[in-house]
Protein backbone atom coordinates (compact mmCIF):
# COMPACT_ATOMS: atom_id res chain seq x y z
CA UNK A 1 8.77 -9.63 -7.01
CA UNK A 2 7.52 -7.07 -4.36
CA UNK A 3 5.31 -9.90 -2.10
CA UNK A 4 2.12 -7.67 -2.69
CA UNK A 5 -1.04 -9.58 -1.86
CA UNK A 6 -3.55 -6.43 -2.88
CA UNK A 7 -1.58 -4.23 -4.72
CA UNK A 8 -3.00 -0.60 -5.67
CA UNK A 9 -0.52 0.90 -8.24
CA UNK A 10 -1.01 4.55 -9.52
CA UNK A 11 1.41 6.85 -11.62
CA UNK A 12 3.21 9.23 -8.80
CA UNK A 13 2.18 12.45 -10.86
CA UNK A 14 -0.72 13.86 -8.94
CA UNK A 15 -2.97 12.97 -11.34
CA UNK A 16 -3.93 9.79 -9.60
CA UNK A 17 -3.69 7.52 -12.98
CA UNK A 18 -4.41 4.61 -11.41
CA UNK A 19 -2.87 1.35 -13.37
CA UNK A 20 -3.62 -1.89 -11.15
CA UNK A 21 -6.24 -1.36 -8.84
CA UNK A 22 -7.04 -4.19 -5.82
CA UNK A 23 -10.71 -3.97 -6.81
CA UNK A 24 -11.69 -6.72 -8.74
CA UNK A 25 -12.26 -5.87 -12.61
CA UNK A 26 -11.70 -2.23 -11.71
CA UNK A 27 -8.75 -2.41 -13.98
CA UNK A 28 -8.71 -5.42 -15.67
CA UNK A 29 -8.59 -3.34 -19.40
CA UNK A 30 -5.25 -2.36 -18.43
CA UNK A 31 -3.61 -5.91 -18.28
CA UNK A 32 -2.59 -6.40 -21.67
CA UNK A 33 -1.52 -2.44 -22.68
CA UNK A 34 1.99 -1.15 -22.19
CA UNK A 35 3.15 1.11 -19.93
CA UNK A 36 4.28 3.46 -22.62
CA UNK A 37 0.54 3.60 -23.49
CA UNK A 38 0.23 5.62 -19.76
CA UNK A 39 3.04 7.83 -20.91
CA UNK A 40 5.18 6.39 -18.45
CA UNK A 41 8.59 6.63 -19.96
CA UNK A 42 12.05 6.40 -18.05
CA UNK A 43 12.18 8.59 -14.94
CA UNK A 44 8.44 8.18 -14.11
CA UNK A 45 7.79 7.15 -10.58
CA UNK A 46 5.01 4.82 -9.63
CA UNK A 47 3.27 4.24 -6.68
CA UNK A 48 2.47 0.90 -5.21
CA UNK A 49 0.41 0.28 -1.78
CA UNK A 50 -0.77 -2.85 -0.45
CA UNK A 51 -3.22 -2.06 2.42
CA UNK A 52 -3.74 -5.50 3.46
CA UNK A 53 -0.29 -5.83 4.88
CA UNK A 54 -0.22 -1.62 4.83
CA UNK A 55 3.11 -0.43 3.35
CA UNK A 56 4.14 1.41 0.28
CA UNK A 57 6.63 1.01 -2.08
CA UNK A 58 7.69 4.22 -4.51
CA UNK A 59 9.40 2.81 -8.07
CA UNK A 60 11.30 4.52 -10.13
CA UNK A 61 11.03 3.49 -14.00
CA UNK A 62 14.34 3.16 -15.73
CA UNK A 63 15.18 2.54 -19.21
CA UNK A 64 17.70 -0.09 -20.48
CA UNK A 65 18.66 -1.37 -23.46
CA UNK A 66 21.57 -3.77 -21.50
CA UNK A 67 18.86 -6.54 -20.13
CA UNK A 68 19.30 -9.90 -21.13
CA UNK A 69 17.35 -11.96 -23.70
CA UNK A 70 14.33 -12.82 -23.01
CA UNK A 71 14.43 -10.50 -20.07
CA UNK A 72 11.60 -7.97 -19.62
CA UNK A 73 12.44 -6.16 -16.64
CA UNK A 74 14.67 -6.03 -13.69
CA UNK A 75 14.67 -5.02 -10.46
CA UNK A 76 17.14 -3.11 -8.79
CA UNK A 77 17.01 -2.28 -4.80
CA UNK A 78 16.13 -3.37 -1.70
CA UNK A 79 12.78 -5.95 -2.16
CA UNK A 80 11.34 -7.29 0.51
CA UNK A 81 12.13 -10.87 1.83
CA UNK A 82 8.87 -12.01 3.45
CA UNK A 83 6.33 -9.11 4.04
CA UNK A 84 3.21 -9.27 6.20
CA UNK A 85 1.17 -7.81 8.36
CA UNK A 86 2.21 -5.47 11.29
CA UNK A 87 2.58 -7.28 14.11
CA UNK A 88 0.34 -5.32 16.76
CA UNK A 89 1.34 -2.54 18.88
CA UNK A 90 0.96 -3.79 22.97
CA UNK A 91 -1.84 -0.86 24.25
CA UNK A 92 -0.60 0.34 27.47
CA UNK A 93 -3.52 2.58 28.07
CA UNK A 94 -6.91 0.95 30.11
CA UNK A 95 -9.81 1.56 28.09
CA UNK A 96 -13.09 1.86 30.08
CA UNK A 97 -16.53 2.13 28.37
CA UNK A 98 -15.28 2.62 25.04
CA UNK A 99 -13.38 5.89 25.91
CA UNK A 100 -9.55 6.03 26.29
CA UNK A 101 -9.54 9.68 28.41
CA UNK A 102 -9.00 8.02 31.80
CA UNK A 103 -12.88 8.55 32.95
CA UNK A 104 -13.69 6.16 35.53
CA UNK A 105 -17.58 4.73 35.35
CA UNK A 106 -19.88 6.46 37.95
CA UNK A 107 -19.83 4.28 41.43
CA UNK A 108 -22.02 6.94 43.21
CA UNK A 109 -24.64 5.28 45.33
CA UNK A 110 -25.81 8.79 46.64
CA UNK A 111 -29.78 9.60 47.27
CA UNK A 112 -31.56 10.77 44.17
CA UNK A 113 -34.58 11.88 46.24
């Protein structure tokens, strides 16, 4: 639904509770629990990031009893269409030997006698 390719997902409680993870088999035990089993319960906030195509989305957990049969969630909002990667930022600045502070290399061809 969100177009996540690497999603890290963590409950937004500053506890870091971390519920899908990215890393392989880093949370693979949580796949089959419920969320109620994390205490999250209607109001709770979760936070999702997906570095790979680096954004964030904050969701908001909401209780119904009104969804349809068959239906196990729903989701309300703005979703993205098509996500991706940031396209890249033109650099305007001239980078010389590594260093973008302007320094010019050294063209002296003085004596060294």
């Amino acid at each position: 639904k969100f177009a996540m390719v690497a999603p890290d997902v963590q409950i937004d409680d500053g506890k870091g509770t971390i519920l899908i993870s990215s890393e392989e088999g880093e949370t693979e035990a949580n796949n089959h629990r419920k969320l109620s089993d994390f205490g999250i319960r209607n109001g709770t906030r979760l936070q999702a990031d997906d570095f790979l195509q680096d954004y964030t989305l904050l969701i908001n957990v909401l209780h119904s009893e009104d969804l349809e049969k068959d239906v196990e969630f729903e989701v309300v909002g703005d979703t993205p269409e098509k996500v991706g990667p940031k396209p890249s930022e033109p650099t305007s600045k001239n980078i010389t030997n590594g260093s973008d502070d302007g320094a010019q290399p050294s063209t002296s061809t003085g004596n060294t006698n």
